[in-house]
C-alpha atoms as a PDB file:
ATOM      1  CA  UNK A   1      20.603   4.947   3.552  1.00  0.00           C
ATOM      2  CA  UNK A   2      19.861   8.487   5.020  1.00  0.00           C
ATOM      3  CA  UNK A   3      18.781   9.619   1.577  1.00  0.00           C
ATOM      4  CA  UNK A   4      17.305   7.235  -0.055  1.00  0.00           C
ATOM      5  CA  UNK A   5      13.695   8.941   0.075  1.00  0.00           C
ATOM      6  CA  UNK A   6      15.890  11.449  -1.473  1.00  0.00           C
ATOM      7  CA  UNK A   7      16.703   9.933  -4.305  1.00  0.00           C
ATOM      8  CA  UNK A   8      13.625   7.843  -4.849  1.00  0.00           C
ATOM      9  CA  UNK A   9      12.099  11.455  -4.963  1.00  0.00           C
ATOM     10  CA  UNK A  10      14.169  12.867  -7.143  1.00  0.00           C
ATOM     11  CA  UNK A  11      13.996   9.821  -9.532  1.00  0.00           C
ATOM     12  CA  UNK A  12      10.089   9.791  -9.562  1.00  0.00           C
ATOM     13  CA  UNK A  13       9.921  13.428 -10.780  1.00  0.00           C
ATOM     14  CA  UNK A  14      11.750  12.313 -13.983  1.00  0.00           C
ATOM     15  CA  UNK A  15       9.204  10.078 -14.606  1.00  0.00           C
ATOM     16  CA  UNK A  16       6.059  11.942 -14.205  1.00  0.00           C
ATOM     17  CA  UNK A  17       7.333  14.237 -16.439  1.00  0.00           C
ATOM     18  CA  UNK A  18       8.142  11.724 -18.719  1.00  0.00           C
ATOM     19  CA  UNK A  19       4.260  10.051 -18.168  1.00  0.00           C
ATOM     20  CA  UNK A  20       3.186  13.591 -18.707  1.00  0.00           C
ATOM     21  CA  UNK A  21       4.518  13.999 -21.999  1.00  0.00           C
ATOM     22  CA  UNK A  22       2.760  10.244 -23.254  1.00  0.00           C
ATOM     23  CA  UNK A  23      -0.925  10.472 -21.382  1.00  0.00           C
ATOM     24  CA  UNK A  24      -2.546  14.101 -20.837  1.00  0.00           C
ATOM     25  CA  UNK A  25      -4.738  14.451 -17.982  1.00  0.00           C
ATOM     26  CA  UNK A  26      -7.340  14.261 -20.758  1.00  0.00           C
ATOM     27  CA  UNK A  27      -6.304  11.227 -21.851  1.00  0.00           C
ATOM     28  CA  UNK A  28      -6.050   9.258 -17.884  1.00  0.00           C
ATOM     29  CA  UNK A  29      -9.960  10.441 -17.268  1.00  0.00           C
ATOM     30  CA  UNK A  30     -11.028   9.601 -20.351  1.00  0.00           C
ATOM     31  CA  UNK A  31      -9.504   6.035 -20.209  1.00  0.00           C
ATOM     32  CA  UNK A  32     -11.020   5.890 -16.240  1.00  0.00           C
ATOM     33  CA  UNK A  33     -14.232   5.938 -17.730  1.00  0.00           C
ATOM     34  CA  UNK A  34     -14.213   2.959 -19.878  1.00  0.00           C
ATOM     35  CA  UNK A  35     -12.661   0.619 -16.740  1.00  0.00           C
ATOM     36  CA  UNK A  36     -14.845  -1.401 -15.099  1.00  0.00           C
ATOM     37  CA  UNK A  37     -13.242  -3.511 -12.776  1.00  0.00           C
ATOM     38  CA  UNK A  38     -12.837  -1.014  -9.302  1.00  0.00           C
ATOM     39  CA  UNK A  39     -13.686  -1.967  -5.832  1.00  0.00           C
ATOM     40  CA  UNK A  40     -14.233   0.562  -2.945  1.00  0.00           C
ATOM     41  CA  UNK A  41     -10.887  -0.486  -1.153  1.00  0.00           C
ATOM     42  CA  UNK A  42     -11.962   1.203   2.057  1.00  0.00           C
ATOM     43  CA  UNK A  43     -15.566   0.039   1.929  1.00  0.00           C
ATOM     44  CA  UNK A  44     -14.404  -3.570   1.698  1.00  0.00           C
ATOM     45  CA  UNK A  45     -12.013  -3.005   5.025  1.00  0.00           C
ATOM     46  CA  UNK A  46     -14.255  -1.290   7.032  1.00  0.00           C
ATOM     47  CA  UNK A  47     -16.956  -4.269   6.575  1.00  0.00           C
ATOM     48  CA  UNK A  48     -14.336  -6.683   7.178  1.00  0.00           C
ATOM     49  CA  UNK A  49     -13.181  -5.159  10.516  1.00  0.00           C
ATOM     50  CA  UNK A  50     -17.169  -4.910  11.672  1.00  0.00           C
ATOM     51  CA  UNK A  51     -17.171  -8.707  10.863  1.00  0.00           C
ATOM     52  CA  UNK A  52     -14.455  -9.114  13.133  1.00  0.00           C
ATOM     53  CA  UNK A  53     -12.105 -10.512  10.555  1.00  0.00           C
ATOM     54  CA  UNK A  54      -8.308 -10.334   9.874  1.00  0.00           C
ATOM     55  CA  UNK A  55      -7.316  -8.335   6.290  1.00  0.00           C
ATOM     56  CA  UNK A  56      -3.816  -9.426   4.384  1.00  0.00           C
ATOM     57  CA  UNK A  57      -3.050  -6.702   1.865  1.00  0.00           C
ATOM     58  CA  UNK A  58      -0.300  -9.178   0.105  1.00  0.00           C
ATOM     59  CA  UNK A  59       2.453  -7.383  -1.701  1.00  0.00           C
ATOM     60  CA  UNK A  60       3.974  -7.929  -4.941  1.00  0.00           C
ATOM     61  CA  UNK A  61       7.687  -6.515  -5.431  1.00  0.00           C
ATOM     62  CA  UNK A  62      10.650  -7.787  -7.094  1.00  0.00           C
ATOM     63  CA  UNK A  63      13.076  -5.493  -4.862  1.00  0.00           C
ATOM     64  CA  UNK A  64      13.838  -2.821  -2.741  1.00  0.00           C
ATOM     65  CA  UNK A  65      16.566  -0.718  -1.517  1.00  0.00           C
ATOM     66  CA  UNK A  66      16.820  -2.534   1.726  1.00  0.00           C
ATOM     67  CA  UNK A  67      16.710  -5.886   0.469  1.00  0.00           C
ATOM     68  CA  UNK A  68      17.836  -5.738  -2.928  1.00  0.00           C
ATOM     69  CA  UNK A  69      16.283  -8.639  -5.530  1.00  0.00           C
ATOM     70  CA  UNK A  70      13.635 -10.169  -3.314  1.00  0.00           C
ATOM     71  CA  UNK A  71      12.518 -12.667  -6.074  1.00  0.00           C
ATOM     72  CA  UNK A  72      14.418 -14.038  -8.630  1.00  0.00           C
ATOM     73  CA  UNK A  73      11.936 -15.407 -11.051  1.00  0.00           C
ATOM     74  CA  UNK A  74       9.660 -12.652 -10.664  1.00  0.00           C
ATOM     75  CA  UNK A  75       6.433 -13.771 -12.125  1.00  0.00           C
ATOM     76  CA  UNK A  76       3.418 -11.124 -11.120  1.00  0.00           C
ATOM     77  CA  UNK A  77       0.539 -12.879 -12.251  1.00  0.00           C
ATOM     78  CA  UNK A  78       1.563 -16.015 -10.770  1.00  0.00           C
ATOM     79  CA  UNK A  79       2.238 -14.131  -7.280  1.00  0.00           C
ATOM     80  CA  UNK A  80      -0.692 -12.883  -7.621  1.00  0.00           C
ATOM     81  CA  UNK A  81      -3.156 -15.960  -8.201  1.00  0.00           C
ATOM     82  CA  UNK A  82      -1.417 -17.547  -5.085  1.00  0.00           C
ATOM     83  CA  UNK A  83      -2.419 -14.605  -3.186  1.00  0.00           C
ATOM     84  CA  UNK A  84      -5.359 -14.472  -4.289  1.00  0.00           C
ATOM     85  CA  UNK A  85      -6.035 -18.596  -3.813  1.00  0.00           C
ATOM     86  CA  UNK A  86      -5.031 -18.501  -0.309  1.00  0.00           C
ATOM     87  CA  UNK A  87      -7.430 -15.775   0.871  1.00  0.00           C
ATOM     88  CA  UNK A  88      -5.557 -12.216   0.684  1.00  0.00           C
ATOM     89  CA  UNK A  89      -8.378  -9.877   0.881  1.00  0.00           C
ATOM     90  CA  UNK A  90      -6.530  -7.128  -1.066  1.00  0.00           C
ATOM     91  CA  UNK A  91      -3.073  -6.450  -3.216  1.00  0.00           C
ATOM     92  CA  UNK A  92      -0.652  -4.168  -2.782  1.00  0.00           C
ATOM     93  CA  UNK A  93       1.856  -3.900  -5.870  1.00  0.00           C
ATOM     94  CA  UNK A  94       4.627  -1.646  -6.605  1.00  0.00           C
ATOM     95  CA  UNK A  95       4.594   0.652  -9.056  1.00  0.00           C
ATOM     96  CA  UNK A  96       8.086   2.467  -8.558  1.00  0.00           C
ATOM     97  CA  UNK A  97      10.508   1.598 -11.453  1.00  0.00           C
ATOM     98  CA  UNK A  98      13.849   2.568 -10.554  1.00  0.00           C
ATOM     99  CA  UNK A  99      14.109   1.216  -6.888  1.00  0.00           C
ATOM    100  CA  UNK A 100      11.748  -1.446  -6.263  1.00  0.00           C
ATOM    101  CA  UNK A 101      11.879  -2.447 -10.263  1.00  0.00           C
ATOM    102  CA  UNK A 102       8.035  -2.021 -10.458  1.00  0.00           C
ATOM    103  CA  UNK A 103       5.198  -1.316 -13.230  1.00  0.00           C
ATOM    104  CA  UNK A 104       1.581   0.395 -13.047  1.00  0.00           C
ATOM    105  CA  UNK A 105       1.331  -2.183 -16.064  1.00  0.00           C
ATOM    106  CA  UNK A 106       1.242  -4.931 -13.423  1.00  0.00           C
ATOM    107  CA  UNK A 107      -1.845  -3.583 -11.776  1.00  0.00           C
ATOM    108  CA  UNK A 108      -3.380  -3.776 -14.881  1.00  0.00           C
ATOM    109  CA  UNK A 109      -2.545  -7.060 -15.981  1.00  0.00           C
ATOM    110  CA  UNK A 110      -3.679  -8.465 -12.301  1.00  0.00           C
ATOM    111  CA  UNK A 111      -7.130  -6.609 -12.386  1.00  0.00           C
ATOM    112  CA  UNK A 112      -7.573  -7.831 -15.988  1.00  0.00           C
ATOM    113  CA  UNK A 113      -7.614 -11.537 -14.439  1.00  0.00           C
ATOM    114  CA  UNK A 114      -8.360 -11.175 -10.899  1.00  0.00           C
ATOM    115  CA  UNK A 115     -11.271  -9.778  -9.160  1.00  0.00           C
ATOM    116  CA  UNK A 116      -9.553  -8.035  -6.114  1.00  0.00           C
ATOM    117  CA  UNK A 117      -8.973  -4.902  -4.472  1.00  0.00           C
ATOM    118  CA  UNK A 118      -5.644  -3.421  -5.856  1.00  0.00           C
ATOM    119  CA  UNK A 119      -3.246  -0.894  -3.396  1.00  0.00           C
ATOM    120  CA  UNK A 120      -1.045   0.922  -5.916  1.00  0.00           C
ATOM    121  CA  UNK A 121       2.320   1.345  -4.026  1.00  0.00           C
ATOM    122  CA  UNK A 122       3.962   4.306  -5.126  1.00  0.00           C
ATOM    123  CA  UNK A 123       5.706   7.241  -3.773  1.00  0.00           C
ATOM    124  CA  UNK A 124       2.554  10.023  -5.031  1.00  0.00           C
ATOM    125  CA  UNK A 125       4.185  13.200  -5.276  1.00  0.00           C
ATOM    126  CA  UNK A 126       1.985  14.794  -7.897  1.00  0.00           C
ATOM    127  CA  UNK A 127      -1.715  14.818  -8.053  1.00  0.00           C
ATOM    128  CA  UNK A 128      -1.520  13.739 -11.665  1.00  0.00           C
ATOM    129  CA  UNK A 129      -0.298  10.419 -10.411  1.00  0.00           C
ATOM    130  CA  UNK A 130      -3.712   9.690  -8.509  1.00  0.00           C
ATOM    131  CA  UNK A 131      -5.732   9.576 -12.058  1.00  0.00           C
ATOM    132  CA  UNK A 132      -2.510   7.737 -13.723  1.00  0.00           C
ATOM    133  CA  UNK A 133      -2.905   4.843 -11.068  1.00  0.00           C
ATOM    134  CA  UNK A 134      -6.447   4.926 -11.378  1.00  0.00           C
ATOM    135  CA  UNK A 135      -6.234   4.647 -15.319  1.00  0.00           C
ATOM    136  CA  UNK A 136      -4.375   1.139 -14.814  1.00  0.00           C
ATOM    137  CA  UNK A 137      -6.986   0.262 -12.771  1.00  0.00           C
ATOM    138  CA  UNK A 138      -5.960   1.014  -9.003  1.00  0.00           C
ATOM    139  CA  UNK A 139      -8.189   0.916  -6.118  1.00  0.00           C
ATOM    140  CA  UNK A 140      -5.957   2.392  -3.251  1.00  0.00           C
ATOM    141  CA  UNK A 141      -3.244   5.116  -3.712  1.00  0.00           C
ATOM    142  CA  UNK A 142      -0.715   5.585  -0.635  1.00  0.00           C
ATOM    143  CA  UNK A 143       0.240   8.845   0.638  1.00  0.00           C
ATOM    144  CA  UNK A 144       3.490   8.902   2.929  1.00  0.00           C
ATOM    145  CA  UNK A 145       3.989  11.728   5.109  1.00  0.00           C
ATOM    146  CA  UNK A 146       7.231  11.630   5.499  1.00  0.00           C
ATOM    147  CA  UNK A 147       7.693  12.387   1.496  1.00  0.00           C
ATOM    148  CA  UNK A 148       5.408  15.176   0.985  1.00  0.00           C
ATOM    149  CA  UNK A 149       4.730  18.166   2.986  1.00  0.00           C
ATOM    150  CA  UNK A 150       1.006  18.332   4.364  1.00  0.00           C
ATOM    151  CA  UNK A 151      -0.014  20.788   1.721  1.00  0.00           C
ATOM    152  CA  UNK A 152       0.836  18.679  -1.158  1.00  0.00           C
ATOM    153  CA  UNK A 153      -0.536  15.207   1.191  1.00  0.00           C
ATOM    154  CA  UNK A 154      -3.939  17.199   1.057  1.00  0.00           C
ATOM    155  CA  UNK A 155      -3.909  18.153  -2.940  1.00  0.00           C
ATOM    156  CA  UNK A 156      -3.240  14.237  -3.060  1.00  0.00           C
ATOM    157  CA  UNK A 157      -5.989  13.269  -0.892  1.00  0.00           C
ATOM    158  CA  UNK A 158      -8.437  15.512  -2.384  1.00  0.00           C
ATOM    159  CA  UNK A 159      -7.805  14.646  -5.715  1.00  0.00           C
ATOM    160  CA  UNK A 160      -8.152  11.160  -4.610  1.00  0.00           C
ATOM    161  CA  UNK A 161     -11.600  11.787  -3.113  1.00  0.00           C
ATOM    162  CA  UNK A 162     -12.729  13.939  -6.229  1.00  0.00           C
ATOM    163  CA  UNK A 163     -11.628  10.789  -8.207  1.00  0.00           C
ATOM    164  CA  UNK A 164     -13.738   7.771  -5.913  1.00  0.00           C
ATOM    165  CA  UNK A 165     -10.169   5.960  -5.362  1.00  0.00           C
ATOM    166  CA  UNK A 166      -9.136   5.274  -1.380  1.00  0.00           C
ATOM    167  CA  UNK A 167      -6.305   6.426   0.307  1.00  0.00           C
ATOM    168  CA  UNK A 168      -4.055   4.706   2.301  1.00  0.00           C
ATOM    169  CA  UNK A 169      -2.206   7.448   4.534  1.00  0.00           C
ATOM    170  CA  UNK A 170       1.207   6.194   5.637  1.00  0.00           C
ATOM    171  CA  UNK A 171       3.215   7.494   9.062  1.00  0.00           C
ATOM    172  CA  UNK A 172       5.765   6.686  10.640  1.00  0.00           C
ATOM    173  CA  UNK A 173       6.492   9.184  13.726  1.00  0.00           C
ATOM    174  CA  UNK A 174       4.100  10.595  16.645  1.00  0.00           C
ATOM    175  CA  UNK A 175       4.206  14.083  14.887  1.00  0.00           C
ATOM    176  CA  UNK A 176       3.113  12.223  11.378  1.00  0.00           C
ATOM    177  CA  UNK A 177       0.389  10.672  13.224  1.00  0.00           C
ATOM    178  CA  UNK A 178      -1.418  13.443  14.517  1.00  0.00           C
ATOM    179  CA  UNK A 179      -1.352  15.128  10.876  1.00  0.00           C
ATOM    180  CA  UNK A 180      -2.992  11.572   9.661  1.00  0.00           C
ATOM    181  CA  UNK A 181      -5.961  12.207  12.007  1.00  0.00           C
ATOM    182  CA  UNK A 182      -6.924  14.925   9.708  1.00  0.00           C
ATOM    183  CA  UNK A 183      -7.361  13.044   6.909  1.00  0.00           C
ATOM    184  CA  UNK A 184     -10.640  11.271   7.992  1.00  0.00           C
ATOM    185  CA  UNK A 185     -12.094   9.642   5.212  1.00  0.00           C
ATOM    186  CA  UNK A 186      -8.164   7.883   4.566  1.00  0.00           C
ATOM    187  CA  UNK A 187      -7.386   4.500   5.417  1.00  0.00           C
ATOM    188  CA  UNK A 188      -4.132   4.780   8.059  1.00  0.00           C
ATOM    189  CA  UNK A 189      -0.938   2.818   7.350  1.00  0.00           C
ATOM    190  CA  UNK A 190       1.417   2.624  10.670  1.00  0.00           C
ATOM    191  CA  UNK A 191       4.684   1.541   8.804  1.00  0.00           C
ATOM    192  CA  UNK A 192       6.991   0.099  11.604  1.00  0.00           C
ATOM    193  CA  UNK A 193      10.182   0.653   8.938  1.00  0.00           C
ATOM    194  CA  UNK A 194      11.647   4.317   9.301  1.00  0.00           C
ATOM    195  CA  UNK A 195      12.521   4.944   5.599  1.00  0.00           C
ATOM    196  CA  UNK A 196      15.274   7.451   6.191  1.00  0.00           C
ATOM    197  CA  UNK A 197      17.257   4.542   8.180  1.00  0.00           C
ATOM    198  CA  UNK A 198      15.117   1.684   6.849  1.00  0.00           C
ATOM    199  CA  UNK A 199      15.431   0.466  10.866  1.00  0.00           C
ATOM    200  CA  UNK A 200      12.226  -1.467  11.668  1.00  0.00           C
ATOM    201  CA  UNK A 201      10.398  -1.736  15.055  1.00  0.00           C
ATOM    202  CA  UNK A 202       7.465  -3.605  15.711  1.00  0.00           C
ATOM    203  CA  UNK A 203       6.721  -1.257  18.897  1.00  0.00           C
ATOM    204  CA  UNK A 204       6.158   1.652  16.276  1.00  0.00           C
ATOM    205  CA  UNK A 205       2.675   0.592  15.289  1.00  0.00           C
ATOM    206  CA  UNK A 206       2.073  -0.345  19.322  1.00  0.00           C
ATOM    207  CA  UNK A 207       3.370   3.405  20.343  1.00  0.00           C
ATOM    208  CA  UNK A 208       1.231   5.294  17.337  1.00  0.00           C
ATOM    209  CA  UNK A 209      -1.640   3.022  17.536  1.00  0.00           C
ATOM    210  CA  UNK A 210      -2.575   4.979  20.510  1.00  0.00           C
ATOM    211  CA  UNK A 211      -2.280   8.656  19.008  1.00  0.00           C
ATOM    212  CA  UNK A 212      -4.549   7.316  16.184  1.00  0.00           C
ATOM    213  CA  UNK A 213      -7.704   5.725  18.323  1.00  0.00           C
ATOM    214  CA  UNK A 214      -9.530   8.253  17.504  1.00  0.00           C
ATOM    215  CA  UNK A 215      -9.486   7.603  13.727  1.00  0.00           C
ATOM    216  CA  UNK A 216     -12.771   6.360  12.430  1.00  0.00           C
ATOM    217  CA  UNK A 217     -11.681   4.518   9.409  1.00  0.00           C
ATOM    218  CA  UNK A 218      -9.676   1.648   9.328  1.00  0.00           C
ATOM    219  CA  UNK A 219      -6.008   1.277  10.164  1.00  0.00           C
ATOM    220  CA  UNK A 220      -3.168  -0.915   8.822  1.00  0.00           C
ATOM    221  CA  UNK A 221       0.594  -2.115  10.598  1.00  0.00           C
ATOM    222  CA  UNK A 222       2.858  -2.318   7.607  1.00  0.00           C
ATOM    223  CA  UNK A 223       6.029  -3.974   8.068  1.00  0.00           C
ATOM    224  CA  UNK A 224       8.130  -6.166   9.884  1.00  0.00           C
ATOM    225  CA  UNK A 225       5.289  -8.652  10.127  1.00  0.00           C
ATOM    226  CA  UNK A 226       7.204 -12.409   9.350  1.00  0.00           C
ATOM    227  CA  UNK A 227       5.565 -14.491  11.851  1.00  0.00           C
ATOM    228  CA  UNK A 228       2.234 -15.469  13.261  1.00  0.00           C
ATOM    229  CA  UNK A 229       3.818 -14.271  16.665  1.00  0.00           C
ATOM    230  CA  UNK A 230       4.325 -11.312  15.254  1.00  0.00           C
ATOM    231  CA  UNK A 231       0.755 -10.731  14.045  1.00  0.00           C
ATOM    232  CA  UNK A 232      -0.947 -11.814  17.191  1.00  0.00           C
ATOM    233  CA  UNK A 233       1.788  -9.486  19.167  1.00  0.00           C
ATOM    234  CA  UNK A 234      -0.201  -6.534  17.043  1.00  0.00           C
ATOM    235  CA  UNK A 235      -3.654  -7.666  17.733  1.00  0.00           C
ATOM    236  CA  UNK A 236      -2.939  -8.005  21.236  1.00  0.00           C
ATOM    237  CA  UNK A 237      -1.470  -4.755  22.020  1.00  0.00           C
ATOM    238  CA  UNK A 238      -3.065  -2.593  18.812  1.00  0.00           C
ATOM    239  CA  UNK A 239      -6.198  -4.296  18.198  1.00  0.00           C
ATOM    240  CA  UNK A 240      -5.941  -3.667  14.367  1.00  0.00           C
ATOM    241  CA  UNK A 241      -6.409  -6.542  12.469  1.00  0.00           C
ATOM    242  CA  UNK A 242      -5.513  -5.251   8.893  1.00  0.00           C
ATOM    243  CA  UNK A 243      -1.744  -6.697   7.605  1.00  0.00           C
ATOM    244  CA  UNK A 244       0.074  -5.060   4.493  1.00  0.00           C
ATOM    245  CA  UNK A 245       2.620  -8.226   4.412  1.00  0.00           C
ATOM    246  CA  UNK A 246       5.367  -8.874   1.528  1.00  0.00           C
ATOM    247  CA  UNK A 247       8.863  -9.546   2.140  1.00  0.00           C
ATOM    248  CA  UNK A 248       8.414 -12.331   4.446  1.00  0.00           C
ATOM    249  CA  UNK A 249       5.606 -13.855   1.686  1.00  0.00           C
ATOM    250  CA  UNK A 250       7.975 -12.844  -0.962  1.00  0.00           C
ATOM    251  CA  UNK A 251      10.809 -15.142   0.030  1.00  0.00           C
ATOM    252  CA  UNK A 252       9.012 -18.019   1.412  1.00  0.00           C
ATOM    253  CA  UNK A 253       9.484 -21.133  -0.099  1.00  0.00           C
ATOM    254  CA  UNK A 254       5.713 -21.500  -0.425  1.00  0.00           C
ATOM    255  CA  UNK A 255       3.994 -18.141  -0.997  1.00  0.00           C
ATOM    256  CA  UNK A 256       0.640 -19.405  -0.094  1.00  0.00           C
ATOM    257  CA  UNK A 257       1.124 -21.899   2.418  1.00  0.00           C
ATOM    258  CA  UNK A 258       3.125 -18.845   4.562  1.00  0.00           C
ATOM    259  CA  UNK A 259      -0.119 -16.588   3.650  1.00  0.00           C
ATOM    260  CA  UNK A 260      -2.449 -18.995   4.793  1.00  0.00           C
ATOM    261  CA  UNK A 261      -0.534 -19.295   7.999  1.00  0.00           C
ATOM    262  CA  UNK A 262      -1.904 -15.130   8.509  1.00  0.00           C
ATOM    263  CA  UNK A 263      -4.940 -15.300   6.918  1.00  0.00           C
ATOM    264  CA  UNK A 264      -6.422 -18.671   9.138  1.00  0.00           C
ATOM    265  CA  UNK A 265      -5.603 -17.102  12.552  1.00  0.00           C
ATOM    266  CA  UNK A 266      -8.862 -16.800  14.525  1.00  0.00           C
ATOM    267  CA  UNK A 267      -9.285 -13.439  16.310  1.00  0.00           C
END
């Protein structure tokens, strides 16, 4: 698994070029303007962590590398609606085609029926991505640090910010951490899964919650998260309160009655 980023890299080029050739730039800001339906992603966080108040981002994937097919009759509308019925305060849906078997169309289809914030889940590795996601009607973009050098991470953020759609800064190591506290307007995702060995710790977020105090925005644990133990062992020993949560919703037998199980503890 040492490569995967690798290849999921290498795979995502071919398709940005391949975007490129059927939607100018032109074309993406042009068809910005006539959407409607955004939210201010970070706004909504921020004034749910003054209230005090717990924040599922619920994901919607039909696989991954690690995992394989996570859900057989893949449905993402109908994920979607439970999520949203059973109080996830944002979505997080996965837009990479070759690996996780995801669509931007998805987004799209979800924001053209639901009212909620919308995390596109991508791996951004051209700033001509941020106004694609945005054009299907994205709220979030994520940047991960471990798949883009911090020159490119800042031509992502910045063309984020020029564009009014959030970021969501992923790391993963100490060093990665300190390079997130530059980015100051960006949400910050602690993912407790190392995506070179896809190993996952729970003591990751605990460990780099620490370096990233200081930050004045929100911050999100990402990963790993199957249990109410687990989510109370975060708030205990992190104090963030903001959950990006899918596998373990994914293969539930009952999508919402697991979500609701995150979403009703009392802080």
């Amino acid at each position: 698994m040492e490569n995967i980023l690798k290849k999921i890299i290498s795979k995502k080029k071919e398709n940005i070029f391949n975007y490129k050739k059927k939607y100018s730039e032109e074309t993406l800001l042009k068809n910005i303007k006539y959407t409607k339906n955004f939210f201010n992603f970070k706004k909504k966080m921020k004034e749910r962590d003054v209230e005090n108040k717990i924040s599922v981002i619920a994901e919607i994937k039909k696989a991954s590398p690690s995992s394989g097919l996570i859900v057989k009759n893949f449905n993402h509308l109908n994920i979607a609606k439970s999520y949203y019925d059973n109080g996830a305060s944002f979505l997080s849906v996965l837009a990479e085609e070759d690996f996780f078997l995801g669509k931007l169309d998805y987004i799209k289809d979800i924001k053209d029926n639901l009212k909620i914030p919308i995390l596109c889940k991508d791996f951004f590795i051209d700033t001509y991505q941020v106004a694609l996601a945005k054009s299907f009607g994205a709220d979030c973009i994520l940047i991960i640090l471990s798949a883009v050098d911090k020159i490119l991470a800042k031509d992502l953020y910045q063309a984020a910010n020029d564009l009014s759609i959030s970021t969501l800064i992923e790391v993963h190591t100490e060093q990665e951490a300190e390079i997130a506290l530059s980015f100051e307007d960006s949400i910050i995702g602690i993912n407790n899964r190392n995506l070179k060995t896809l190993e996952i710790s729970l003591s990751t977020s605990v460990n780099l919650s620490r370096i990233l105090s200081p930050h004045k925005n929100p911050l999100v644990v990402e990963s790993g998260l199957n249990s109410v133990d687990d989510i109370n062992f975060i708030i205990q020993n992190t104090k963030i309160t903001n959950f990006l949560i899918g596998e373990s919703l994914l293969k539930s037998d009952d999508i919402g009655l697991k979500l609701k199980e995150f979403t009703q503890i009392n802080l």
